[in-house]
PDB file of N, CA and C in Angstrom:
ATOM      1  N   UNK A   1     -59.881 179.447  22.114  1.00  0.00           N
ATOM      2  CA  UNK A   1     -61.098 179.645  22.886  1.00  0.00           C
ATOM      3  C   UNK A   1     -62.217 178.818  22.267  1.00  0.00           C
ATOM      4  N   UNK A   2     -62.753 177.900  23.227  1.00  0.00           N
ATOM      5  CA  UNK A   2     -64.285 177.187  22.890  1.00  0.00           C
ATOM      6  C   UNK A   2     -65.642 178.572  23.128  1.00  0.00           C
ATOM      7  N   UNK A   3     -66.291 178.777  22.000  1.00  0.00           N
ATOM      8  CA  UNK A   3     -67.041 179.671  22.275  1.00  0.00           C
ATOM      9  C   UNK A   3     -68.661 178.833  22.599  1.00  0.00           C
ATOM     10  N   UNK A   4     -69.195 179.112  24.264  1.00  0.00           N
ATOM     11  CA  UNK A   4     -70.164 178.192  23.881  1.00  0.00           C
ATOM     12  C   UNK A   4     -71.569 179.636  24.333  1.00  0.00           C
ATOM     13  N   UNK A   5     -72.539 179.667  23.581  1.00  0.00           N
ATOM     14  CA  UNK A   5     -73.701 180.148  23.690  1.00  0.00           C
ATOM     15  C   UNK A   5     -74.698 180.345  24.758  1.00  0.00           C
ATOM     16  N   UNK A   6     -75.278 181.029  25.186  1.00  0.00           N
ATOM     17  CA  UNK A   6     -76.595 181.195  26.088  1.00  0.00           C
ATOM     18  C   UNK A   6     -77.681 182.344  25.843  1.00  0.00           C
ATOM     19  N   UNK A   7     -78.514 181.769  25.877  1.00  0.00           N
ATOM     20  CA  UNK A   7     -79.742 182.615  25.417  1.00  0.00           C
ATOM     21  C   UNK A   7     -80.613 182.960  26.705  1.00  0.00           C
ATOM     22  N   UNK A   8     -80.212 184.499  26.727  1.00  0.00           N
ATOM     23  CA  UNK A   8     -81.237 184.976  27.972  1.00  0.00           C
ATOM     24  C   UNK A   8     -82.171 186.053  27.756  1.00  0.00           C
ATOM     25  N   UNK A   9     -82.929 186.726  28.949  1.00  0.00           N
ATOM     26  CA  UNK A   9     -83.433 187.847  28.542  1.00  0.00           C
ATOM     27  C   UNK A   9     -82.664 188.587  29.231  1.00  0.00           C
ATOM     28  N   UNK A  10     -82.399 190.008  28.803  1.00  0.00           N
ATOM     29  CA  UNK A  10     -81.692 191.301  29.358  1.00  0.00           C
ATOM     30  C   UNK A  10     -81.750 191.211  30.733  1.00  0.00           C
ATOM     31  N   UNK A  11     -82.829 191.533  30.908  1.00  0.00           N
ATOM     32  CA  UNK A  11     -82.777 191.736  32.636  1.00  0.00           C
ATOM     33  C   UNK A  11     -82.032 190.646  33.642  1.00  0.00           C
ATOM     34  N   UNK A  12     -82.830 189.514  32.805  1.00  0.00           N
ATOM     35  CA  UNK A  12     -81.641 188.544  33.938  1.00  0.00           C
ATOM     36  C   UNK A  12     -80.316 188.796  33.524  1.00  0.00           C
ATOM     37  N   UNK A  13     -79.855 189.093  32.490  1.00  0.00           N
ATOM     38  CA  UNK A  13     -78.312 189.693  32.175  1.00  0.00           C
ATOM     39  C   UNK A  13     -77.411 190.835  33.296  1.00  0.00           C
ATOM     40  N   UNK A  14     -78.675 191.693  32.786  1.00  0.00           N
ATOM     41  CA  UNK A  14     -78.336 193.095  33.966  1.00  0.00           C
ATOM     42  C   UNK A  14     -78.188 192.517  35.686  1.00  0.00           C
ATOM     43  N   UNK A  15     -79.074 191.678  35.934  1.00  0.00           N
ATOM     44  CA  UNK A  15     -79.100 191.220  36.812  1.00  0.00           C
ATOM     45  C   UNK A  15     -77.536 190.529  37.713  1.00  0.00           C
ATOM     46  N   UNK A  16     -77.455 189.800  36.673  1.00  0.00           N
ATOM     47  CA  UNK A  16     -76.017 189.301  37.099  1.00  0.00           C
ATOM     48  C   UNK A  16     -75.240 190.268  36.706  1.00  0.00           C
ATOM     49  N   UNK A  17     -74.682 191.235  36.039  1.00  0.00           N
ATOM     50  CA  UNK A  17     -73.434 192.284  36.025  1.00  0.00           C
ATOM     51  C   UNK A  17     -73.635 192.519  37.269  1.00  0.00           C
ATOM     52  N   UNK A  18     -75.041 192.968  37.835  1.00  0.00           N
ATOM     53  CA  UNK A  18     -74.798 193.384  39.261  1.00  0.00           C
ATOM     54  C   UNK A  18     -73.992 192.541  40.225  1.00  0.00           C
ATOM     55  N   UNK A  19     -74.258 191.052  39.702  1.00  0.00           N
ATOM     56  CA  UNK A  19     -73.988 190.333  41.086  1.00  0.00           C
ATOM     57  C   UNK A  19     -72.574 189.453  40.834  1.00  0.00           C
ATOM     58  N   UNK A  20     -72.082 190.111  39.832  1.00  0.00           N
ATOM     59  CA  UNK A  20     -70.956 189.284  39.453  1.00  0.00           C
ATOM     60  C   UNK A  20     -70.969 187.999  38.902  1.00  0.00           C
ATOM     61  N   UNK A  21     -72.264 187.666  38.759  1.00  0.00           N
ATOM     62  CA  UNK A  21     -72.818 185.923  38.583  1.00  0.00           C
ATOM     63  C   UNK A  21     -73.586 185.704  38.006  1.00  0.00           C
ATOM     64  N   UNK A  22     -73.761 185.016  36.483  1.00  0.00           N
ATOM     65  CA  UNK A  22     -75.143 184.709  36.000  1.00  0.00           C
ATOM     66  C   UNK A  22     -75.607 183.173  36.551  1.00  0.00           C
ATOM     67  N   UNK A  23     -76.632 182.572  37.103  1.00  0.00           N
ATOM     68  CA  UNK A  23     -77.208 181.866  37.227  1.00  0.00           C
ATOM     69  C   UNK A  23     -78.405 181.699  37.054  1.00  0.00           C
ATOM     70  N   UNK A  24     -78.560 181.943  36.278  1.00  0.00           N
ATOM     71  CA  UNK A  24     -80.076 181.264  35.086  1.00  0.00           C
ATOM     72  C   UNK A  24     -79.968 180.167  34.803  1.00  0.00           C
ATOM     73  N   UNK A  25     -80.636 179.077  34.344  1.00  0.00           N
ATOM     74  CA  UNK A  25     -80.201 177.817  33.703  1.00  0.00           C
ATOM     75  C   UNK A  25     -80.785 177.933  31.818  1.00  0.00           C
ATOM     76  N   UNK A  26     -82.667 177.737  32.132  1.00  0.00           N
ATOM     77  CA  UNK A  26     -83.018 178.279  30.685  1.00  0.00           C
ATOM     78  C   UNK A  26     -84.228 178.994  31.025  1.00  0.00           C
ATOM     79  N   UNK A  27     -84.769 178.928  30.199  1.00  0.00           N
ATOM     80  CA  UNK A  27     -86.133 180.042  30.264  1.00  0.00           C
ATOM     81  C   UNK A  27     -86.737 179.388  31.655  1.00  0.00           C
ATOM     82  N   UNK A  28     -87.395 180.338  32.691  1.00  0.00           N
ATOM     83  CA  UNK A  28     -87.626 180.350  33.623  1.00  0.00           C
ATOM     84  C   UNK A  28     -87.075 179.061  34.941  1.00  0.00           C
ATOM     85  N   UNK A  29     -86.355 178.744  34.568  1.00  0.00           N
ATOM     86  CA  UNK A  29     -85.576 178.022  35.313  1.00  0.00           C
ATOM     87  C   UNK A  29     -84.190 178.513  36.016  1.00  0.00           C
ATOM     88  N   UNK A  30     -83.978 178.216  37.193  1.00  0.00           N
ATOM     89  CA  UNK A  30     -82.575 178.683  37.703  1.00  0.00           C
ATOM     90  C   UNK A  30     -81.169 178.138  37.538  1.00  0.00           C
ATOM     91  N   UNK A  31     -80.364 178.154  37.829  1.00  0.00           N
ATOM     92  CA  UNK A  31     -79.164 177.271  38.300  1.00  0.00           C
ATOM     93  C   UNK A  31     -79.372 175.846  39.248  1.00  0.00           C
ATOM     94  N   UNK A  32     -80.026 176.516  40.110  1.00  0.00           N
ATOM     95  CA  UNK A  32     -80.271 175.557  41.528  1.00  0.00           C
ATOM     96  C   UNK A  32     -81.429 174.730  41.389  1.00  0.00           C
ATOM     97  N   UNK A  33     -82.600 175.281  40.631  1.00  0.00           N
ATOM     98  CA  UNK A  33     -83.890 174.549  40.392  1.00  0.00           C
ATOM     99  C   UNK A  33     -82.751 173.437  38.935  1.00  0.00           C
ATOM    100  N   UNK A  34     -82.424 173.510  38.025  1.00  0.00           N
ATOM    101  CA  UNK A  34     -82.015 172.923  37.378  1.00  0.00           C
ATOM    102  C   UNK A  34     -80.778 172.095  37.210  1.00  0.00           C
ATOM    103  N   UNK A  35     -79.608 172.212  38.010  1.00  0.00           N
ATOM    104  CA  UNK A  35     -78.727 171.852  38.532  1.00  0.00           C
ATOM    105  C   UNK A  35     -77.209 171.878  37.612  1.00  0.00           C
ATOM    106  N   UNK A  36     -77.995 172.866  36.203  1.00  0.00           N
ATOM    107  CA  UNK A  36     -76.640 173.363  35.362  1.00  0.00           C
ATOM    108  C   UNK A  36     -77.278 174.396  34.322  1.00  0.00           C
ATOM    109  N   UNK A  37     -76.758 175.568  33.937  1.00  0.00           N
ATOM    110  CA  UNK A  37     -76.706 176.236  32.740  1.00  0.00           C
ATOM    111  C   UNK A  37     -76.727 175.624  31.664  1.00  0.00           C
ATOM    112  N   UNK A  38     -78.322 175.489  30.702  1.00  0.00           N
ATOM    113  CA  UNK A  38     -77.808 175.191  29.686  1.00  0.00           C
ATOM    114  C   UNK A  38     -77.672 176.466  28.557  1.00  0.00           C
ATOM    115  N   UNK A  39     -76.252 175.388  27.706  1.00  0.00           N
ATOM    116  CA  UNK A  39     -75.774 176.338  26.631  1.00  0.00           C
ATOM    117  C   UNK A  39     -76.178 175.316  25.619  1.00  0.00           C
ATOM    118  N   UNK A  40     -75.184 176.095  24.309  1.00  0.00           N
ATOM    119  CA  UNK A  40     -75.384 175.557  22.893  1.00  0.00           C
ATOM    120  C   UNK A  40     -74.097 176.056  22.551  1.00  0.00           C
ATOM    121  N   UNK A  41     -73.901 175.129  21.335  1.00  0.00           N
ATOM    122  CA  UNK A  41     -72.539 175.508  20.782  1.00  0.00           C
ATOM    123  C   UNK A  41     -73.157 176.522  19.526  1.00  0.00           C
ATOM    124  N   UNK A  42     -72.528 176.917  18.273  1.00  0.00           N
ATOM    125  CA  UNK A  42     -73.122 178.251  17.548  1.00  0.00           C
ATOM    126  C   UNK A  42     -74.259 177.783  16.401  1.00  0.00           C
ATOM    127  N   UNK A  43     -74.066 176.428  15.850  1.00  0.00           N
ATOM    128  CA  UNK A  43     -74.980 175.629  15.280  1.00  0.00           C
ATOM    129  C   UNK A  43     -75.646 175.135  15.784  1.00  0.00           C
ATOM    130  N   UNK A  44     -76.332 175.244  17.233  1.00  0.00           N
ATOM    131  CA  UNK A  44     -77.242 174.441  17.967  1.00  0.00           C
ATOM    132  C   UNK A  44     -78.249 176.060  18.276  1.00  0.00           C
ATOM    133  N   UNK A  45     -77.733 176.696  17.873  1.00  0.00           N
ATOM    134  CA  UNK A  45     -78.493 178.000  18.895  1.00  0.00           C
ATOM    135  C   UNK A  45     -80.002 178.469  18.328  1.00  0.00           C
ATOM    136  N   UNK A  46     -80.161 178.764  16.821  1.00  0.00           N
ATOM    137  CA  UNK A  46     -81.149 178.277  16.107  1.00  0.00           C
ATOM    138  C   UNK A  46     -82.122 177.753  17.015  1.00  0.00           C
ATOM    139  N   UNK A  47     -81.944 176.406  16.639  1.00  0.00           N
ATOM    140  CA  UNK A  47     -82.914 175.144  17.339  1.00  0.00           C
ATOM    141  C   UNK A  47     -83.429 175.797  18.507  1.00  0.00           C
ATOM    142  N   UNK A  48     -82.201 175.866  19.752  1.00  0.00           N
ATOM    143  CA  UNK A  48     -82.631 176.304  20.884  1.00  0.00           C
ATOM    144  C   UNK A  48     -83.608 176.795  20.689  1.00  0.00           C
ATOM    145  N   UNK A  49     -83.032 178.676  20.403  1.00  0.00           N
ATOM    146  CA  UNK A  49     -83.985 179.675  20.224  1.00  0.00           C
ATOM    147  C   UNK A  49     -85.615 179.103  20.138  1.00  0.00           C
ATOM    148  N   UNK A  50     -86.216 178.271  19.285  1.00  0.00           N
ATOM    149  CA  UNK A  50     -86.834 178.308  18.537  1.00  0.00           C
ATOM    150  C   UNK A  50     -87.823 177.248  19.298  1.00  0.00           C
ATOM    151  N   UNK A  51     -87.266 176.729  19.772  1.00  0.00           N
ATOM    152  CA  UNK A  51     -87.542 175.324  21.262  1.00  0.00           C
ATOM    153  C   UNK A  51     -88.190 176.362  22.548  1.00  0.00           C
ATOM    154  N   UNK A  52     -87.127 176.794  23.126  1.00  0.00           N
ATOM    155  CA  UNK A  52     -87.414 177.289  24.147  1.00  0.00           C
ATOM    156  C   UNK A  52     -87.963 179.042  24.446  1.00  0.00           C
ATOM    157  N   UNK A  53     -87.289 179.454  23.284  1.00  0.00           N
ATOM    158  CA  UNK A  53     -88.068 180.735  23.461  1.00  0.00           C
ATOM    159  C   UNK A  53     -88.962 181.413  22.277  1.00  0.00           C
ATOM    160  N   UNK A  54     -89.298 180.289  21.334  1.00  0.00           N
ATOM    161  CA  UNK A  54     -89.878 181.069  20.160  1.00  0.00           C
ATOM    162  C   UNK A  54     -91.266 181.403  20.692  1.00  0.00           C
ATOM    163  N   UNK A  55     -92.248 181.373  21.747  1.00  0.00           N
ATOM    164  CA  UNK A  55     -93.293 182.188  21.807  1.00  0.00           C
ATOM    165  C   UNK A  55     -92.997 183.277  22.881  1.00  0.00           C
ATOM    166  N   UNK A  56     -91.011 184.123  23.144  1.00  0.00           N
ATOM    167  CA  UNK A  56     -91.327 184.583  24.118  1.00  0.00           C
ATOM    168  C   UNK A  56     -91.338 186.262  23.310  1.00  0.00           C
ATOM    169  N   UNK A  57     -92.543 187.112  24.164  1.00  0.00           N
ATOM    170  CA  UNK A  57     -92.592 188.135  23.493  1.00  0.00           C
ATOM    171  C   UNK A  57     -91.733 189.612  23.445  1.00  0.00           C
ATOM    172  N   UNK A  58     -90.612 188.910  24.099  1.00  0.00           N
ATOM    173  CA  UNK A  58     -89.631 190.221  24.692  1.00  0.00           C
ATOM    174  C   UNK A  58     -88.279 190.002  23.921  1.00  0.00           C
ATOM    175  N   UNK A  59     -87.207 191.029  23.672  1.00  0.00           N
ATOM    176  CA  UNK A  59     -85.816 191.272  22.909  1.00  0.00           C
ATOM    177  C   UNK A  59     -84.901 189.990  24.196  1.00  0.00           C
ATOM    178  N   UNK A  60     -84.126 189.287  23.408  1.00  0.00           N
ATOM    179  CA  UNK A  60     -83.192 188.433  23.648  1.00  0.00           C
ATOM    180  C   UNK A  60     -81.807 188.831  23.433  1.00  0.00           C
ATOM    181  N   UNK A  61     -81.235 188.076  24.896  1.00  0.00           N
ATOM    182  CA  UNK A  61     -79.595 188.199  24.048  1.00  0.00           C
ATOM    183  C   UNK A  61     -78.819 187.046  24.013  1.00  0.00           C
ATOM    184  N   UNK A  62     -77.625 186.961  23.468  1.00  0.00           N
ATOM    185  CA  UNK A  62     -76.740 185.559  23.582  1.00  0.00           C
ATOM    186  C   UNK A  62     -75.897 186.516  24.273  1.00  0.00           C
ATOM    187  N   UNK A  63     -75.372 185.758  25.117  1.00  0.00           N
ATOM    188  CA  UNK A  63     -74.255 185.661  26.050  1.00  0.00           C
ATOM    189  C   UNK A  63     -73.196 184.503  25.666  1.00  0.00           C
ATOM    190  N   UNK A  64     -71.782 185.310  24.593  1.00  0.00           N
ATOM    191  CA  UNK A  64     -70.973 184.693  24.384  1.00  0.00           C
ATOM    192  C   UNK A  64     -69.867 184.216  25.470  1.00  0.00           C
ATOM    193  N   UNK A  65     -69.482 182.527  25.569  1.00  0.00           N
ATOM    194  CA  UNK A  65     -68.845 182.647  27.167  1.00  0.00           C
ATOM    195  C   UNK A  65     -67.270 182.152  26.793  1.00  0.00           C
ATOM    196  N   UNK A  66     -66.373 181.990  26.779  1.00  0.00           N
ATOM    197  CA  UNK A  66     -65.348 181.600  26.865  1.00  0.00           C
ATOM    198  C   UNK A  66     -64.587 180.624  28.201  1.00  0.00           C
ATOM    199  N   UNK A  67     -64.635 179.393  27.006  1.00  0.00           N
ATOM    200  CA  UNK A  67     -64.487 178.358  28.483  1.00  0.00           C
ATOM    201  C   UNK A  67     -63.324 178.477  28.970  1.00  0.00           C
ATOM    202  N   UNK A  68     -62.411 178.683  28.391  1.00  0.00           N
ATOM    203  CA  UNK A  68     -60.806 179.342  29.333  1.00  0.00           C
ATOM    204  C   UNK A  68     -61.177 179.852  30.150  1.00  0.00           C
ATOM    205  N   UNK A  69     -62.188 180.880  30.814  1.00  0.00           N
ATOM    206  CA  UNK A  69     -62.478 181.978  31.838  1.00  0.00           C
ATOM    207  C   UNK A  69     -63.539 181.432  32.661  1.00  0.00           C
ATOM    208  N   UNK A  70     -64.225 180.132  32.398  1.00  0.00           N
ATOM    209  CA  UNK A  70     -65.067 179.484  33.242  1.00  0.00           C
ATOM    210  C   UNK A  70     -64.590 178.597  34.127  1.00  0.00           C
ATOM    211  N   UNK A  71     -64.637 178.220  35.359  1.00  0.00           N
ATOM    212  CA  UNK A  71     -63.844 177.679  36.504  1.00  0.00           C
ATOM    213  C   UNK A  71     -64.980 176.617  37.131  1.00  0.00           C
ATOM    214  N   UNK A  72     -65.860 176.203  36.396  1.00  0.00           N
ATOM    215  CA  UNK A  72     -66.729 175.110  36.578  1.00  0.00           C
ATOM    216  C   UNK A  72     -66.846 174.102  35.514  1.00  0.00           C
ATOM    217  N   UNK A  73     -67.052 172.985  36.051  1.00  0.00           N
ATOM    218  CA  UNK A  73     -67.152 171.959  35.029  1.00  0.00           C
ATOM    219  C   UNK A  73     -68.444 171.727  33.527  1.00  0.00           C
ATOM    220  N   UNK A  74     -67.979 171.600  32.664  1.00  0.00           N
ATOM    221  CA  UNK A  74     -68.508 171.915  31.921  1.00  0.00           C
ATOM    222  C   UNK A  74     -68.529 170.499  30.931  1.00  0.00           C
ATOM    223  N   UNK A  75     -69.778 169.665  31.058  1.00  0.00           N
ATOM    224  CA  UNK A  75     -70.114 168.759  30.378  1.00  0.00           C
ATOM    225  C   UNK A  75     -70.903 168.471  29.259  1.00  0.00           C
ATOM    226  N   UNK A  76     -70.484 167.708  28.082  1.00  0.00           N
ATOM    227  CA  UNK A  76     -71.470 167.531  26.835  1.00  0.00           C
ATOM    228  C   UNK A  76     -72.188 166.557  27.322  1.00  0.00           C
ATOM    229  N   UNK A  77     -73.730 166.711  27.081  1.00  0.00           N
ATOM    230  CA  UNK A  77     -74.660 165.624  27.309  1.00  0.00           C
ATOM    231  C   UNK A  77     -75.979 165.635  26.496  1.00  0.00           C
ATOM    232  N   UNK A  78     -76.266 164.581  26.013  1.00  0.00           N
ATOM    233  CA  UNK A  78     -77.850 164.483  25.163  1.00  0.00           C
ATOM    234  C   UNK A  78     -79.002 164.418  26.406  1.00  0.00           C
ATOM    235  N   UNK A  79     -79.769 165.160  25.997  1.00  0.00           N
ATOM    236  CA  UNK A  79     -81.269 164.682  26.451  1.00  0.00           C
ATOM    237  C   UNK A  79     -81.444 163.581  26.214  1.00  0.00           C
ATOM    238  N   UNK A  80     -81.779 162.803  25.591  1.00  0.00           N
ATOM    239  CA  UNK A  80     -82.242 161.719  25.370  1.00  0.00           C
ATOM    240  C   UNK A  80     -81.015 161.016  24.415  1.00  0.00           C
ATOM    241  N   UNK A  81     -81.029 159.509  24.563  1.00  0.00           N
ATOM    242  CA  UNK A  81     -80.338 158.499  24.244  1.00  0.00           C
ATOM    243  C   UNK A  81     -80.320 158.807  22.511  1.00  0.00           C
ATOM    244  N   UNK A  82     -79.191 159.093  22.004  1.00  0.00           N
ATOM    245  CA  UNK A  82     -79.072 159.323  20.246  1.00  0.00           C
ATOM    246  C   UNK A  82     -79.380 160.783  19.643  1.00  0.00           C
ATOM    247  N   UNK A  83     -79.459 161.792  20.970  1.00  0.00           N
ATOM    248  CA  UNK A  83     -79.691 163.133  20.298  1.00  0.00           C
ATOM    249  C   UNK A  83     -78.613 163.981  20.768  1.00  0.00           C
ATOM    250  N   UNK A  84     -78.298 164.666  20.059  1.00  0.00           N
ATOM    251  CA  UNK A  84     -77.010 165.609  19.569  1.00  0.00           C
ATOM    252  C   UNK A  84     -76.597 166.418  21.379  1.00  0.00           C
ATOM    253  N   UNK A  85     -75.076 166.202  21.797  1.00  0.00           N
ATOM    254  CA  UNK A  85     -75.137 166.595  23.048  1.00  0.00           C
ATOM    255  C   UNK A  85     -74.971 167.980  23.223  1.00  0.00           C
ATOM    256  N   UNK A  86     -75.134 168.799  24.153  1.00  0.00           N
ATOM    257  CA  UNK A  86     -75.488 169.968  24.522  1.00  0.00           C
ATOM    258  C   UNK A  86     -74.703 170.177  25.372  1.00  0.00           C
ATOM    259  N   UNK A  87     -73.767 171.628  25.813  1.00  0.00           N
ATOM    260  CA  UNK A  87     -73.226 172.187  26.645  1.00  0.00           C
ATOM    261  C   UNK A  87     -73.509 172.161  27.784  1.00  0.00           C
ATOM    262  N   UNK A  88     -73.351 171.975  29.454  1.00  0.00           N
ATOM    263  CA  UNK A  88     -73.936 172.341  30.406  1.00  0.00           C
ATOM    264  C   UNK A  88     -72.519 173.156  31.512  1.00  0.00           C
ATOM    265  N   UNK A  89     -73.204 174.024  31.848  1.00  0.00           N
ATOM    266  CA  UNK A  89     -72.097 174.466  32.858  1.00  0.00           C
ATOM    267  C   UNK A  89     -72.860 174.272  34.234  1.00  0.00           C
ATOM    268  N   UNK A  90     -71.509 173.639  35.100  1.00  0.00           N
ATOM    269  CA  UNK A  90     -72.240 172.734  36.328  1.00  0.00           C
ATOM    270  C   UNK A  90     -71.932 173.613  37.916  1.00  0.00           C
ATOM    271  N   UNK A  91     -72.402 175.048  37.255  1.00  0.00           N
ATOM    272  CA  UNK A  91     -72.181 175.678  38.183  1.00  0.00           C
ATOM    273  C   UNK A  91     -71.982 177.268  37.822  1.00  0.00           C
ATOM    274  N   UNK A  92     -71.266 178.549  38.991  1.00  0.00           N
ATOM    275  CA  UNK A  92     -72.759 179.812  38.418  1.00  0.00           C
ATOM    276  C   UNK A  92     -71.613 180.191  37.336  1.00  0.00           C
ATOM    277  N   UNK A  93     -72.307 180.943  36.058  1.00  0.00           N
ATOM    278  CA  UNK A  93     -71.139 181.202  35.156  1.00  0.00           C
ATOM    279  C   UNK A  93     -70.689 183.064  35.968  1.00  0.00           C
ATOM    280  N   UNK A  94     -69.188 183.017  35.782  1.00  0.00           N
ATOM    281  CA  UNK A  94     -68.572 184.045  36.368  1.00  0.00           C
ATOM    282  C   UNK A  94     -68.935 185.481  34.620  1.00  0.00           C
ATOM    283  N   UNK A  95     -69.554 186.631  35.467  1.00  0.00           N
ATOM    284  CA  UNK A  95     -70.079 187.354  34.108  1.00  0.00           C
ATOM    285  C   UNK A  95     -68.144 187.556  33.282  1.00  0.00           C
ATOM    286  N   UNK A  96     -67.363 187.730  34.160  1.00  0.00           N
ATOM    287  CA  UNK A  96     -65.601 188.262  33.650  1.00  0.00           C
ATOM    288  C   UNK A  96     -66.022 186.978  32.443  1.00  0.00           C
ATOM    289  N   UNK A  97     -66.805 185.942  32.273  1.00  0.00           N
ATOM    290  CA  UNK A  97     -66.324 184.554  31.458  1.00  0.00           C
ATOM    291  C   UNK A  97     -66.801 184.830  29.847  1.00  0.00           C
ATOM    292  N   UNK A  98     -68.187 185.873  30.037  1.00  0.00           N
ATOM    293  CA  UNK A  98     -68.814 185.864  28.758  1.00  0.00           C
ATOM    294  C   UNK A  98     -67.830 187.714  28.115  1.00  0.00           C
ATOM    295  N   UNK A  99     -67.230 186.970  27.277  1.00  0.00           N
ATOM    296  CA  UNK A  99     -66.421 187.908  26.321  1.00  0.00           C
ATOM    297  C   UNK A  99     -67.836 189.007  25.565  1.00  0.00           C
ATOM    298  N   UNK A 100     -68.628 188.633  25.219  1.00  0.00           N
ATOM    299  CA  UNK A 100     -69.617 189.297  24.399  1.00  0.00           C
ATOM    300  C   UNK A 100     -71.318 189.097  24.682  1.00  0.00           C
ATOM    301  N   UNK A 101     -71.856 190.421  24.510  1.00  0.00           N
ATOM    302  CA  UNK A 101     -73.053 190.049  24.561  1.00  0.00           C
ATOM    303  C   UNK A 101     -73.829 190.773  23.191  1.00  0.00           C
ATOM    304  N   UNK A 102     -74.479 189.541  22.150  1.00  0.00           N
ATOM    305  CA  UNK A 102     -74.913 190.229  21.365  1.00  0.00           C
ATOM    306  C   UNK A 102     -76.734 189.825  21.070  1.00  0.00           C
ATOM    307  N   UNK A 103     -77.695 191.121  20.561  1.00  0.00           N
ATOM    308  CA  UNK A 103     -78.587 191.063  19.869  1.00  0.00           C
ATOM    309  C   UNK A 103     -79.153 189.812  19.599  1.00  0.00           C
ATOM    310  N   UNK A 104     -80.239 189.284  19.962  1.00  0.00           N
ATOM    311  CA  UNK A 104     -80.494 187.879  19.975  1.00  0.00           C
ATOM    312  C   UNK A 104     -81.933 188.437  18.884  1.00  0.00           C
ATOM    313  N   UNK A 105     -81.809 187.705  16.989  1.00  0.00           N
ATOM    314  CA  UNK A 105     -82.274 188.247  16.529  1.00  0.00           C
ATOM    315  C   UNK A 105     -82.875 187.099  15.393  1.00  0.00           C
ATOM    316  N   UNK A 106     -83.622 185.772  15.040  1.00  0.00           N
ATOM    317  CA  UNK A 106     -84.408 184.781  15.063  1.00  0.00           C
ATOM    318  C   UNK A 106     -84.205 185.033  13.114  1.00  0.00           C
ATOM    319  N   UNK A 107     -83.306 183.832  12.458  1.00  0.00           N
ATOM    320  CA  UNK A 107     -83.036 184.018  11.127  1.00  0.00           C
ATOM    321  C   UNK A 107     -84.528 183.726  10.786  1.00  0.00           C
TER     322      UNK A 107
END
């Protein structure tokens, strides 16, 4: 199993158990407004965190996903030309995909 990362808030979590589907992309962005989920692999998550949600004032979680159980394409790509590539899932992640959800808690 490739274990790849996502950092959300609860509710959009809860949200998708309901709907069978997470489609968030990153902090306030969707699936569809953004045109993929981004993840992180387990040494990138840090950074993330710290990028995109270090002024947010509410409890976080990671959503561990298992790419065996994901049925969308799933590409490494840099932001920019020479920077470290990043997970994207290119389409909605199925919730059956994320094996774990744990405590999102800022070393």
């Amino acid at each position: 199993m490739t274990e790849l990362l996502h950092l959300t808030e609860p509710g959009l979590w809860e949200a998708a158990l309901a709907a069978g589907v997470y489609e968030g992309s990153t902090r306030g962005r969707t699936l569809a407004e953004e045109g993929f989920i981004h993840c992180s692999l387990p040494e990138q998550l840090e950074a993330v965190a710290a990028l995109v949600y270090g002024d947010h004032p509410g409890p976080l979680v990671v959503l561990v996903i298992d790419t065996e159980l994901v049925d969308v394409p799933i590409r490494y790509e840099a932001p920019a030309p020479g920077a470290p590539e990043y997970p994207h899932l290119y389409g909605p992640l199925p919730t059956s995909a994320v094996v774990e959800v744990r405590p999102w808690a800022a070393a």
